[in-house]
ModelCIF file with pLDDT and N, C-alpha, C, O atoms, coordinates in Angstrom:
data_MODEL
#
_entry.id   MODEL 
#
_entity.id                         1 
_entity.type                       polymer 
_entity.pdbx_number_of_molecules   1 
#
_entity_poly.entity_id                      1 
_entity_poly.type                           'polypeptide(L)' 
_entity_poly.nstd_linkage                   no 
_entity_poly.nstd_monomer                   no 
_entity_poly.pdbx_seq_one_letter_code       
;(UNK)(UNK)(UNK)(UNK)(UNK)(UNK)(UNK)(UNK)(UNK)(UNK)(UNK)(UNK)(UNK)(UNK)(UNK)(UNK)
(UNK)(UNK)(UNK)(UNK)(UNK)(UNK)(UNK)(UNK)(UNK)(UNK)(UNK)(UNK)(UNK)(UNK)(UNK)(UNK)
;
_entity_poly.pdbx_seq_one_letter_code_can   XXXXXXXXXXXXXXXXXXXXXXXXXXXXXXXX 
_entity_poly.pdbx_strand_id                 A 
#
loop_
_entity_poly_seq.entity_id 
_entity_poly_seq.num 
_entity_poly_seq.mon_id 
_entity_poly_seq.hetero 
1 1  UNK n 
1 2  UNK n 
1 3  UNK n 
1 4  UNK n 
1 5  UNK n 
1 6  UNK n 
1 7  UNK n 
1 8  UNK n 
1 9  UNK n 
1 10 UNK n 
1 11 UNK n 
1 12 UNK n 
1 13 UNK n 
1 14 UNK n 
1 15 UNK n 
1 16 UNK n 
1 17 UNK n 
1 18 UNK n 
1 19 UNK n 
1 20 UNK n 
1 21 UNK n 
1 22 UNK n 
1 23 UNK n 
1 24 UNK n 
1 25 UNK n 
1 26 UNK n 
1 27 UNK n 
1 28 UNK n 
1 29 UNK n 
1 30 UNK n 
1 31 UNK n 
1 32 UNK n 
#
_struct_asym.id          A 
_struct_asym.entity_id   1 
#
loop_
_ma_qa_metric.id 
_ma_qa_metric.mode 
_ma_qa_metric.name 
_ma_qa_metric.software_group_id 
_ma_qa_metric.type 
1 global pLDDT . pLDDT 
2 local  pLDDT . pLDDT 
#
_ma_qa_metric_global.metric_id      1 
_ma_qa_metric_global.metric_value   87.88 
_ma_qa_metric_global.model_id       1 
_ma_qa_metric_global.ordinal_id     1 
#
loop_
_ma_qa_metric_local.label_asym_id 
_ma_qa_metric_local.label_comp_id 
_ma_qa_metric_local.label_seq_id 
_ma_qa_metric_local.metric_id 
_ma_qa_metric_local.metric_value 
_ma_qa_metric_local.model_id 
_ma_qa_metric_local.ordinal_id 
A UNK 1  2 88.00 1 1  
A UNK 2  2 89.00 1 2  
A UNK 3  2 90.00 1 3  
A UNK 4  2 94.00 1 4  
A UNK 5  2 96.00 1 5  
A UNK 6  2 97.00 1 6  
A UNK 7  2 95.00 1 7  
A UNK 8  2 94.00 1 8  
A UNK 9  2 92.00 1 9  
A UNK 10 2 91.00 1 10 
A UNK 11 2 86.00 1 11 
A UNK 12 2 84.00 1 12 
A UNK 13 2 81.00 1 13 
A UNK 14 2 79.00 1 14 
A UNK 15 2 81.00 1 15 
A UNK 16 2 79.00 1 16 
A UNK 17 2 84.00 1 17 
A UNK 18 2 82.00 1 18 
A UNK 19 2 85.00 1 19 
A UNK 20 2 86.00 1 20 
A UNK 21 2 86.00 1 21 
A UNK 22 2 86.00 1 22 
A UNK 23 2 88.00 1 23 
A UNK 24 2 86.00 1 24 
A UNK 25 2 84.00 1 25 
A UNK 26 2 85.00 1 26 
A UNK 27 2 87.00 1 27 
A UNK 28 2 91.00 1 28 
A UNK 29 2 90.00 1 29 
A UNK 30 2 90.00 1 30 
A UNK 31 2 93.00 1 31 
A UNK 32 2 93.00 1 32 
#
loop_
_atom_site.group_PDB 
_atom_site.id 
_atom_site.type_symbol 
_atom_site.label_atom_id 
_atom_site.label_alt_id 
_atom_site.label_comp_id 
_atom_site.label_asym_id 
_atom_site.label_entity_id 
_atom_site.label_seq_id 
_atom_site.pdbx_PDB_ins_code 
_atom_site.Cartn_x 
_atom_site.Cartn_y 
_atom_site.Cartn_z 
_atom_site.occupancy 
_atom_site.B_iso_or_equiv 
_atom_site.pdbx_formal_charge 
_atom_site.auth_seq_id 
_atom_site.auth_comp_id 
_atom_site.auth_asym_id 
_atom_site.auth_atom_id 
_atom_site.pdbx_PDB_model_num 
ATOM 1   N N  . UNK A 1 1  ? 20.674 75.559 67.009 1.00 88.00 ? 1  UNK A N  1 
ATOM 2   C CA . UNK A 1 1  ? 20.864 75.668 65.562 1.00 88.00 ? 1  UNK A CA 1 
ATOM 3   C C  . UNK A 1 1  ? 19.823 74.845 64.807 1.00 88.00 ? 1  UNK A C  1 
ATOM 4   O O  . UNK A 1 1  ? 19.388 75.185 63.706 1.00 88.00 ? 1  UNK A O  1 
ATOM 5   N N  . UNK A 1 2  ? 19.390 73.571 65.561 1.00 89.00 ? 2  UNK A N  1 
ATOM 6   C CA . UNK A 1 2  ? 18.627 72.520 64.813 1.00 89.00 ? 2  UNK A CA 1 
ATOM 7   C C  . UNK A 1 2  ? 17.262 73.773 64.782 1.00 89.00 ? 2  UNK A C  1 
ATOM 8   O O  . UNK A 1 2  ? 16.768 74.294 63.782 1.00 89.00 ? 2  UNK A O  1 
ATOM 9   N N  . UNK A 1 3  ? 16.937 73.982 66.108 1.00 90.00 ? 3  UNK A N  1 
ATOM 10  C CA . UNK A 1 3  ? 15.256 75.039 65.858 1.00 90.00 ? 3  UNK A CA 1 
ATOM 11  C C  . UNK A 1 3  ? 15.365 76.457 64.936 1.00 90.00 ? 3  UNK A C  1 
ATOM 12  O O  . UNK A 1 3  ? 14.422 77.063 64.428 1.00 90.00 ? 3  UNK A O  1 
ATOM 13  N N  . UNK A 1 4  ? 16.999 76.846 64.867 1.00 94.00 ? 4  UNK A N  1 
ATOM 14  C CA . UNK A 1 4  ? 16.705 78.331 64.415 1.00 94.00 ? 4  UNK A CA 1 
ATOM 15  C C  . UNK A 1 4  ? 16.009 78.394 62.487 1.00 94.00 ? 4  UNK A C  1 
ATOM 16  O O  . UNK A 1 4  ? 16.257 77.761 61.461 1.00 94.00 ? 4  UNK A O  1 
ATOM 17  N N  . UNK A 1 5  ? 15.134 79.466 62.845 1.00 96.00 ? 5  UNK A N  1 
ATOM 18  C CA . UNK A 1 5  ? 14.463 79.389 61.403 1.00 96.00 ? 5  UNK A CA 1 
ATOM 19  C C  . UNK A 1 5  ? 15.072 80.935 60.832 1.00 96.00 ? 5  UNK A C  1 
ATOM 20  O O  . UNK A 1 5  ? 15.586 81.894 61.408 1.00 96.00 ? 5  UNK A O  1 
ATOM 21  N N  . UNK A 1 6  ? 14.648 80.563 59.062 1.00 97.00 ? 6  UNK A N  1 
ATOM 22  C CA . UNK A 1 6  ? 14.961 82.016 58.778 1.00 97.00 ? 6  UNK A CA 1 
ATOM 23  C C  . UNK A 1 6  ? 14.066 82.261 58.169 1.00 97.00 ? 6  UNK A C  1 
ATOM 24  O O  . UNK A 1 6  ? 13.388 81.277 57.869 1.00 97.00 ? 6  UNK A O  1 
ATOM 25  N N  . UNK A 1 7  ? 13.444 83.964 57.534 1.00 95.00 ? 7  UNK A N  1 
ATOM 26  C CA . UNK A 1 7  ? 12.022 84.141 56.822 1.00 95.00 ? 7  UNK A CA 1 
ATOM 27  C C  . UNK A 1 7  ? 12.838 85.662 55.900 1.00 95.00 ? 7  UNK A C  1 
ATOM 28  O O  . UNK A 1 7  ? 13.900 86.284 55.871 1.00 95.00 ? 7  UNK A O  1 
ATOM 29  N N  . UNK A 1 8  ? 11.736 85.649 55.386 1.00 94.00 ? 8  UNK A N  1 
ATOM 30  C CA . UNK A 1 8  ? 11.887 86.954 54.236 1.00 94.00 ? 8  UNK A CA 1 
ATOM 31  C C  . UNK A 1 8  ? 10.753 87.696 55.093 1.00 94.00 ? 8  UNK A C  1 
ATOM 32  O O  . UNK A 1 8  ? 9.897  87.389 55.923 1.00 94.00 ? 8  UNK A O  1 
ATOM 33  N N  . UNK A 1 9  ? 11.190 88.775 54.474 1.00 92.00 ? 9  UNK A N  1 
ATOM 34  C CA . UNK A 1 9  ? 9.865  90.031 54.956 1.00 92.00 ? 9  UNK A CA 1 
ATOM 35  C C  . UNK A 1 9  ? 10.468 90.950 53.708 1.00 92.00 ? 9  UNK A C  1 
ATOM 36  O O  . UNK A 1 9  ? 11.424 91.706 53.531 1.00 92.00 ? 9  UNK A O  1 
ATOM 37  N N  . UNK A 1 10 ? 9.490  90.504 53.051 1.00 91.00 ? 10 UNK A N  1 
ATOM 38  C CA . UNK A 1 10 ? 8.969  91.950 51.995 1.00 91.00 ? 10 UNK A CA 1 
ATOM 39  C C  . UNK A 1 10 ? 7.628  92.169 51.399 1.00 91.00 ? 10 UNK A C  1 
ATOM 40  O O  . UNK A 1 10 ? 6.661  91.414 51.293 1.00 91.00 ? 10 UNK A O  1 
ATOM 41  N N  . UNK A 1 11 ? 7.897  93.862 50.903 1.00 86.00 ? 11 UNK A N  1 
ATOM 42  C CA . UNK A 1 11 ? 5.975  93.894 50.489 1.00 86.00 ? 11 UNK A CA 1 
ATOM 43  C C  . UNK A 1 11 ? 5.594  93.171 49.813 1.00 86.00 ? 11 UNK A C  1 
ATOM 44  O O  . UNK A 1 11 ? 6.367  92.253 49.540 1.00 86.00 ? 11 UNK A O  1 
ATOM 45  N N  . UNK A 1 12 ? 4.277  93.161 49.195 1.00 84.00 ? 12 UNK A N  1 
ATOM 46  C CA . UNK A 1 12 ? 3.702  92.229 48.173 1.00 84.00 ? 12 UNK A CA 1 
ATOM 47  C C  . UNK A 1 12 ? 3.107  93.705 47.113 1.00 84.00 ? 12 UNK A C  1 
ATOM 48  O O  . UNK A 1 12 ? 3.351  94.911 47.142 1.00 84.00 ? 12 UNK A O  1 
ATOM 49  N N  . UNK A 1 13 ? 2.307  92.892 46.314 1.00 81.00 ? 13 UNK A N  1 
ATOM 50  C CA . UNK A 1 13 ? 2.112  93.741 44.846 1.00 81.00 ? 13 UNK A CA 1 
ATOM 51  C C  . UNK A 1 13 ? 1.093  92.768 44.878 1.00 81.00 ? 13 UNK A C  1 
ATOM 52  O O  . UNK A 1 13 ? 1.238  91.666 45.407 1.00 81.00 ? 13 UNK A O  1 
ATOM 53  N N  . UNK A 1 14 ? -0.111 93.220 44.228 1.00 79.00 ? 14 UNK A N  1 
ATOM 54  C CA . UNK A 1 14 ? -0.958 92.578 43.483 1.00 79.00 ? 14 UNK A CA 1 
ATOM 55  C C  . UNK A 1 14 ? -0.693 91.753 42.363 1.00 79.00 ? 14 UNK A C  1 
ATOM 56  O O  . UNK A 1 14 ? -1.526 90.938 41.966 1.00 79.00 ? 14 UNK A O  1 
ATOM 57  N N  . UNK A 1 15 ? 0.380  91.904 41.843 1.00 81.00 ? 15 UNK A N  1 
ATOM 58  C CA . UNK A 1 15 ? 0.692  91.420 40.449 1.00 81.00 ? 15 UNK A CA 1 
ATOM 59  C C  . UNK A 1 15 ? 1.973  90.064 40.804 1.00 81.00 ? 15 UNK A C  1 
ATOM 60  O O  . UNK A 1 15 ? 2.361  89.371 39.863 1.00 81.00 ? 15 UNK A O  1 
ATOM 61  N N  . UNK A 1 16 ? 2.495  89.842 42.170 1.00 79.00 ? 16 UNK A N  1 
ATOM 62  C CA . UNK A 1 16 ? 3.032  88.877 42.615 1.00 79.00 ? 16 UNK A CA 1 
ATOM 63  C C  . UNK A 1 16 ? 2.863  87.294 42.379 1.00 79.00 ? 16 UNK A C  1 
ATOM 64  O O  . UNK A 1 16 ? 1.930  86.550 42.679 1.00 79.00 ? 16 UNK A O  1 
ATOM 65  N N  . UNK A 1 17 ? 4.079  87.039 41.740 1.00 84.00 ? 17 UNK A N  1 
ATOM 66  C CA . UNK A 1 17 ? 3.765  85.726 41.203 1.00 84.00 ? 17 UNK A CA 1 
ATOM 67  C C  . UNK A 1 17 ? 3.893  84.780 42.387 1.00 84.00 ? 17 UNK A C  1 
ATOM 68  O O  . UNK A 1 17 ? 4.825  85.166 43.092 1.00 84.00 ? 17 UNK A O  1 
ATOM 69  N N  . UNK A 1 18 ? 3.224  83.523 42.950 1.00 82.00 ? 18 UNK A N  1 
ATOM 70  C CA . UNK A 1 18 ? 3.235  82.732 44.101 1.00 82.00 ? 18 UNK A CA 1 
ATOM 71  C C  . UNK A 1 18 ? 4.293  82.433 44.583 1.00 82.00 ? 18 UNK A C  1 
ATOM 72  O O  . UNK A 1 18 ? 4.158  81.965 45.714 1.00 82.00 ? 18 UNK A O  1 
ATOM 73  N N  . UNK A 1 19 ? 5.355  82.494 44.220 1.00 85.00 ? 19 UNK A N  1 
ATOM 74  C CA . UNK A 1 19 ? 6.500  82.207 45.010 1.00 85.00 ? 19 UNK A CA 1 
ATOM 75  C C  . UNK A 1 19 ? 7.148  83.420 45.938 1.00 85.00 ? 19 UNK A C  1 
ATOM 76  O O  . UNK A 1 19 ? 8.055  83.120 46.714 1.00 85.00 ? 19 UNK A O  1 
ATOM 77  N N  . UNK A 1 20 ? 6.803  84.433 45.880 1.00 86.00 ? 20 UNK A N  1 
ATOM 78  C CA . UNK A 1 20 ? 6.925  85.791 46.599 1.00 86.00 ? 20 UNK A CA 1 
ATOM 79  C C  . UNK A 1 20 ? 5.653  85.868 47.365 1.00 86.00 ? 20 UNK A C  1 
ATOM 80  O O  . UNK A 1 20 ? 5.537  86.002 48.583 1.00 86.00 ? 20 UNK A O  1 
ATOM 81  N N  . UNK A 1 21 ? 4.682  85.759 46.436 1.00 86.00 ? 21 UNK A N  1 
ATOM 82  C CA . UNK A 1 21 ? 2.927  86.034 47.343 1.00 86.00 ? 21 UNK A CA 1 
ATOM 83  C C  . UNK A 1 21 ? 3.041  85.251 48.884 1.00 86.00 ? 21 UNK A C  1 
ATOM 84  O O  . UNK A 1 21 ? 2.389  85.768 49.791 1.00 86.00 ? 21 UNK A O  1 
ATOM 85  N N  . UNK A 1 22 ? 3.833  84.051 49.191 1.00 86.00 ? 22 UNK A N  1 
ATOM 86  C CA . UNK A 1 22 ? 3.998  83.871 50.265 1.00 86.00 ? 22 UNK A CA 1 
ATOM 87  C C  . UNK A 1 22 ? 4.578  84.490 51.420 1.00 86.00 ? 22 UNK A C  1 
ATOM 88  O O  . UNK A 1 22 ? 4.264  84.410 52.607 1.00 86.00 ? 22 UNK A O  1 
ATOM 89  N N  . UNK A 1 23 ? 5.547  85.166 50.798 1.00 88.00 ? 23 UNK A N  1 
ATOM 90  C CA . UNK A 1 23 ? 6.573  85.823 51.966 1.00 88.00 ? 23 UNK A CA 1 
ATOM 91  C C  . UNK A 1 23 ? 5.576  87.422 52.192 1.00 88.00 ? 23 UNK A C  1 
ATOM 92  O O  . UNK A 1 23 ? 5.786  87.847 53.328 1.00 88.00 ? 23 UNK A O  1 
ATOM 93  N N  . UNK A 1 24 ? 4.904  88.049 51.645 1.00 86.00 ? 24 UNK A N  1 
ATOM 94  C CA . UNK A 1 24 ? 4.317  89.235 51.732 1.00 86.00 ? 24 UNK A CA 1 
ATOM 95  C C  . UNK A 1 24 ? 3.053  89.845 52.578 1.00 86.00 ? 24 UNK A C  1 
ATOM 96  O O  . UNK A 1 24 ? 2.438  90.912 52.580 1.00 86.00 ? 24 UNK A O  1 
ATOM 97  N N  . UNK A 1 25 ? 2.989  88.592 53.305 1.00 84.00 ? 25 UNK A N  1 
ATOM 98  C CA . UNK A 1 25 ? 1.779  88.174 54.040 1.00 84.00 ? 25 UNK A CA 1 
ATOM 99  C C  . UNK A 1 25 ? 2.101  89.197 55.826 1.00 84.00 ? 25 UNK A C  1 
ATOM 100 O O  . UNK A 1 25 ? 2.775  88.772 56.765 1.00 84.00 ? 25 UNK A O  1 
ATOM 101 N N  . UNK A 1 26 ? 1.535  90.230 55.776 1.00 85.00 ? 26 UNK A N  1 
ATOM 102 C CA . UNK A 1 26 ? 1.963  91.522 56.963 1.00 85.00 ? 26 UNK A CA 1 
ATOM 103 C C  . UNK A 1 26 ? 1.473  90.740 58.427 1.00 85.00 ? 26 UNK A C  1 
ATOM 104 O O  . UNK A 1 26 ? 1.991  91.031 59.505 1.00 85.00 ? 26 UNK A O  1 
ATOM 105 N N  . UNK A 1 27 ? 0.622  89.924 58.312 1.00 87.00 ? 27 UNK A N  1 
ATOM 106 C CA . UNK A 1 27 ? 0.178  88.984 59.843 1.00 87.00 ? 27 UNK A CA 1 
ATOM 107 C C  . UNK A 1 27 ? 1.647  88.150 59.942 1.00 87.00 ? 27 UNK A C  1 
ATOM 108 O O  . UNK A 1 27 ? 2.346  88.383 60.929 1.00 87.00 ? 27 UNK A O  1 
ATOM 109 N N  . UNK A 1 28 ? 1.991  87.451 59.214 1.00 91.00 ? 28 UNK A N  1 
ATOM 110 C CA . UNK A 1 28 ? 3.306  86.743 59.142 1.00 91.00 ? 28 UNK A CA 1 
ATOM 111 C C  . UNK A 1 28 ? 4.329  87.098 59.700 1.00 91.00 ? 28 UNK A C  1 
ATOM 112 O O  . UNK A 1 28 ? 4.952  86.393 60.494 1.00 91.00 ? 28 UNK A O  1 
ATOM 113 N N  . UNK A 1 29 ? 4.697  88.458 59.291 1.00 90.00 ? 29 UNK A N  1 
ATOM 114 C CA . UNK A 1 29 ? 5.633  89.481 59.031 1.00 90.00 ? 29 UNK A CA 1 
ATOM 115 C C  . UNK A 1 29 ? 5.616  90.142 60.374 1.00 90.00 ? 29 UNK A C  1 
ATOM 116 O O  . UNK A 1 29 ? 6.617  90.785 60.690 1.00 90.00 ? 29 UNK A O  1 
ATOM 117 N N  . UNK A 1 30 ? 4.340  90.047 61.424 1.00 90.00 ? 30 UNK A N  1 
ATOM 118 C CA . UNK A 1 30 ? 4.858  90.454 62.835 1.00 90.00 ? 30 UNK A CA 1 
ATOM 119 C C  . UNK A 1 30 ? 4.963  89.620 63.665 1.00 90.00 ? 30 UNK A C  1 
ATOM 120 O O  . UNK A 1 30 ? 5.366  89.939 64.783 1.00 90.00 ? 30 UNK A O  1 
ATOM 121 N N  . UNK A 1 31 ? 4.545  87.967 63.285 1.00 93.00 ? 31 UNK A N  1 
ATOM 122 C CA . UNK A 1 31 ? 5.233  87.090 64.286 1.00 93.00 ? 31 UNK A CA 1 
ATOM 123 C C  . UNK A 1 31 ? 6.456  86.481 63.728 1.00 93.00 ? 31 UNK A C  1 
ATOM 124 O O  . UNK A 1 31 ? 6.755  85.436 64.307 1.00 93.00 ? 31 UNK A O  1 
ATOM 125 N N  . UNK A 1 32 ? 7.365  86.877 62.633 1.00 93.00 ? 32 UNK A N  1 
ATOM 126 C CA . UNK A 1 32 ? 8.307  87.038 62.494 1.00 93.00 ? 32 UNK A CA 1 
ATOM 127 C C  . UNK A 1 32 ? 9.399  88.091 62.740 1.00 93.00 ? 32 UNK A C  1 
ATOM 128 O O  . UNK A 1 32 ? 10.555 87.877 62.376 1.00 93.00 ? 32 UNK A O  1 
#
């Protein structure tokens, strides 16, 4: 429980304000 992590996976938009622009990142998104 102490190691388990959790993540978002969703698209991004060009127009994404930085607090989303992080989670939208598709390299991320397959080692998650």
């Amino acid at each position: 429980l102490e190691k388990m992590k959790t993540d978002v996976i969703i698209s991004g938009s060009h127009n994404d304000e930085l607090h989303l622009k992080e989670y939208t990142d598709s390299s991320k998104h397959k080692t998650s």
